[in-house]
C-alpha atoms as a PDB file:
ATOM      1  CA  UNK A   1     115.787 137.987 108.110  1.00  0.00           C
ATOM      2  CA  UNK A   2     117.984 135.957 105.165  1.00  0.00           C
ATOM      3  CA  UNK A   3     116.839 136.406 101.865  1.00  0.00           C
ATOM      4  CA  UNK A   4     116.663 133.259  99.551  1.00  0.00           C
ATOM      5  CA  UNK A   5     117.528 133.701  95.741  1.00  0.00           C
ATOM      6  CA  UNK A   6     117.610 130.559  93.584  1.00  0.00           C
ATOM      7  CA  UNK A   7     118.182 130.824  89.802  1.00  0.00           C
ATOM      8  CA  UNK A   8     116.644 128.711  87.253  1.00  0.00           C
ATOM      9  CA  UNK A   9     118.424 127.997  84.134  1.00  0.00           C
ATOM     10  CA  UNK A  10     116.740 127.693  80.738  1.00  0.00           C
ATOM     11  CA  UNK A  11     118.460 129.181  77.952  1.00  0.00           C
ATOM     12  CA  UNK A  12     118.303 128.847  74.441  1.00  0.00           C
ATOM     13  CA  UNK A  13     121.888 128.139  74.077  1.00  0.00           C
ATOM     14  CA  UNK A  14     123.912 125.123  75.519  1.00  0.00           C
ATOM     15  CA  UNK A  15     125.608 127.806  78.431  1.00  0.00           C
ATOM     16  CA  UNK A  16     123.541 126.333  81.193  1.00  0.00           C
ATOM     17  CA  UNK A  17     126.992 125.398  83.393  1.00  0.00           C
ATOM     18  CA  UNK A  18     128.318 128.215  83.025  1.00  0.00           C
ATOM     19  CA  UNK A  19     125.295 130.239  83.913  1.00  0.00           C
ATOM     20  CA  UNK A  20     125.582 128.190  86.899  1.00  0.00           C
ATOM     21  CA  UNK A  21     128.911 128.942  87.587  1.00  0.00           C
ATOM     22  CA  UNK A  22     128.836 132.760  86.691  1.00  0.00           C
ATOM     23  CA  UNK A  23     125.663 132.547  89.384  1.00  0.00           C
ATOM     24  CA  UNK A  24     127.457 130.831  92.070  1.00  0.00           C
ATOM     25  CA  UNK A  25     130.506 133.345  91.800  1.00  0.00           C
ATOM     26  CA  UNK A  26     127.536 135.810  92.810  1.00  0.00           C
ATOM     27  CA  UNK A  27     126.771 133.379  95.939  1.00  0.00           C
ATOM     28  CA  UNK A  28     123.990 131.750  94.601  1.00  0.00           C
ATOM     29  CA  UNK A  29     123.290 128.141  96.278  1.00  0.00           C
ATOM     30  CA  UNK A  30     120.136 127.195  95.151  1.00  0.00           C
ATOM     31  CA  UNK A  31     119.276 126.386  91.601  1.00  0.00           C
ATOM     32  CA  UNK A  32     116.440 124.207  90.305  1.00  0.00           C
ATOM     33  CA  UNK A  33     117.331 121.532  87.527  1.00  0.00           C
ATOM     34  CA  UNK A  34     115.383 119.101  85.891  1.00  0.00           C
ATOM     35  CA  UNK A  35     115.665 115.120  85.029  1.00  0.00           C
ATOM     36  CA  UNK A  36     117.491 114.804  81.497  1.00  0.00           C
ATOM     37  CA  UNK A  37     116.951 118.415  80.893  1.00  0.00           C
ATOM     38  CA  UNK A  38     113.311 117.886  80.462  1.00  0.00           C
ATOM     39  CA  UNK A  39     111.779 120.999  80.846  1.00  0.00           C
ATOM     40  CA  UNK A  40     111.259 124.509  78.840  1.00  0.00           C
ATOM     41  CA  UNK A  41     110.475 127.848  79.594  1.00  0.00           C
ATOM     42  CA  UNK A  42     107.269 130.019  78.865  1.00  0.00           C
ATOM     43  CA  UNK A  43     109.262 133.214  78.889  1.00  0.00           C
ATOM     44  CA  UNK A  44     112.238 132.274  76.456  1.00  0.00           C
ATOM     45  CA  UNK A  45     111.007 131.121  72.817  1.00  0.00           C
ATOM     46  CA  UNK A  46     113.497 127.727  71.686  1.00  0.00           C
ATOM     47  CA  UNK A  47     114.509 127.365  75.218  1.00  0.00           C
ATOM     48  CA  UNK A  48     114.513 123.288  75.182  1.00  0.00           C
ATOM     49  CA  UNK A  49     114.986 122.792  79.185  1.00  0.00           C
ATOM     50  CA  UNK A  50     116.759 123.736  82.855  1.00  0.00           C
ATOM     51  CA  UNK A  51     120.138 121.966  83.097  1.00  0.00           C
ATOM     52  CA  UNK A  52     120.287 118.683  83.850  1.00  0.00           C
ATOM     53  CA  UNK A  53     120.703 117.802  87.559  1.00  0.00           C
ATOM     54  CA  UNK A  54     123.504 115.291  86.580  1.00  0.00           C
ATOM     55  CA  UNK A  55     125.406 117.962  84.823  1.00  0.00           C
ATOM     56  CA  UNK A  56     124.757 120.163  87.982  1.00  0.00           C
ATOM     57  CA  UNK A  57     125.994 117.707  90.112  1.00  0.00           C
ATOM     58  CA  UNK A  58     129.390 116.924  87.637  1.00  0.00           C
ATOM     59  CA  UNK A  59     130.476 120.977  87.922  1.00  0.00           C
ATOM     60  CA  UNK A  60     129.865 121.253  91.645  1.00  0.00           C
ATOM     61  CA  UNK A  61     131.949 117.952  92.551  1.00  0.00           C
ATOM     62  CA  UNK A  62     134.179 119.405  90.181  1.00  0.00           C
ATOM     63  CA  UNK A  63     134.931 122.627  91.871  1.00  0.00           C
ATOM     64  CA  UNK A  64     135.019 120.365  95.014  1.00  0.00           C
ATOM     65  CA  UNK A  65     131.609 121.506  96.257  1.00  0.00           C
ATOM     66  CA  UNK A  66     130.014 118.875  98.516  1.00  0.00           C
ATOM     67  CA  UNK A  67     126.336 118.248  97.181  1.00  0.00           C
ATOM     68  CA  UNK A  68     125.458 115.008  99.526  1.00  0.00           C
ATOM     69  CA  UNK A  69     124.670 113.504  95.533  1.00  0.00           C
ATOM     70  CA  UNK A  70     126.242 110.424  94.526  1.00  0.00           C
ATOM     71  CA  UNK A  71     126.818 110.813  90.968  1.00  0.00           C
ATOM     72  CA  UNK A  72     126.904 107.382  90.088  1.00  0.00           C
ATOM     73  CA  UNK A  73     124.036 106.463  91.325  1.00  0.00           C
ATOM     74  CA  UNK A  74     122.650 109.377  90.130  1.00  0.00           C
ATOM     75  CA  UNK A  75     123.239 108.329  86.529  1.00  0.00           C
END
């Protein structure tokens, strides 16, 4: 049996990629993101939204991570 583990990122601070980055170090592949960074959090008071996808998308092409996203059309 595989475990899943997905992270989702709302901070109060503007660390969001490298949250994501520090998590997929730790072999995370699944993380849930939001449109524009629309989004909060009930559990973490200021926290304005989850990354956005787009910016998600930007770090993994980056580190030459195949998402199956096309970026431009994306944005």
């Amino acid at each position: 049996m595989r475990a899943s583990v997905c992270q989702a990122t709302s901070t109060t601070r503007t660390d969001r990629q490298s949250a994501i980055y520090a998590a997929l170090l730790e072999g995370i592949e699944i993380y849930h993101v939001s449109v524009a960074s629309f989004s909060g959090c009930p559990y973490a008071k200021g926290a304005t939204g989850n990354v956005a996808t787009k910016d998600v998308v930007y770090l993994l092409n980056g580190l030459g991570i195949e998402t199956g996203v096309d970026l431009d059309q994306l944005v």
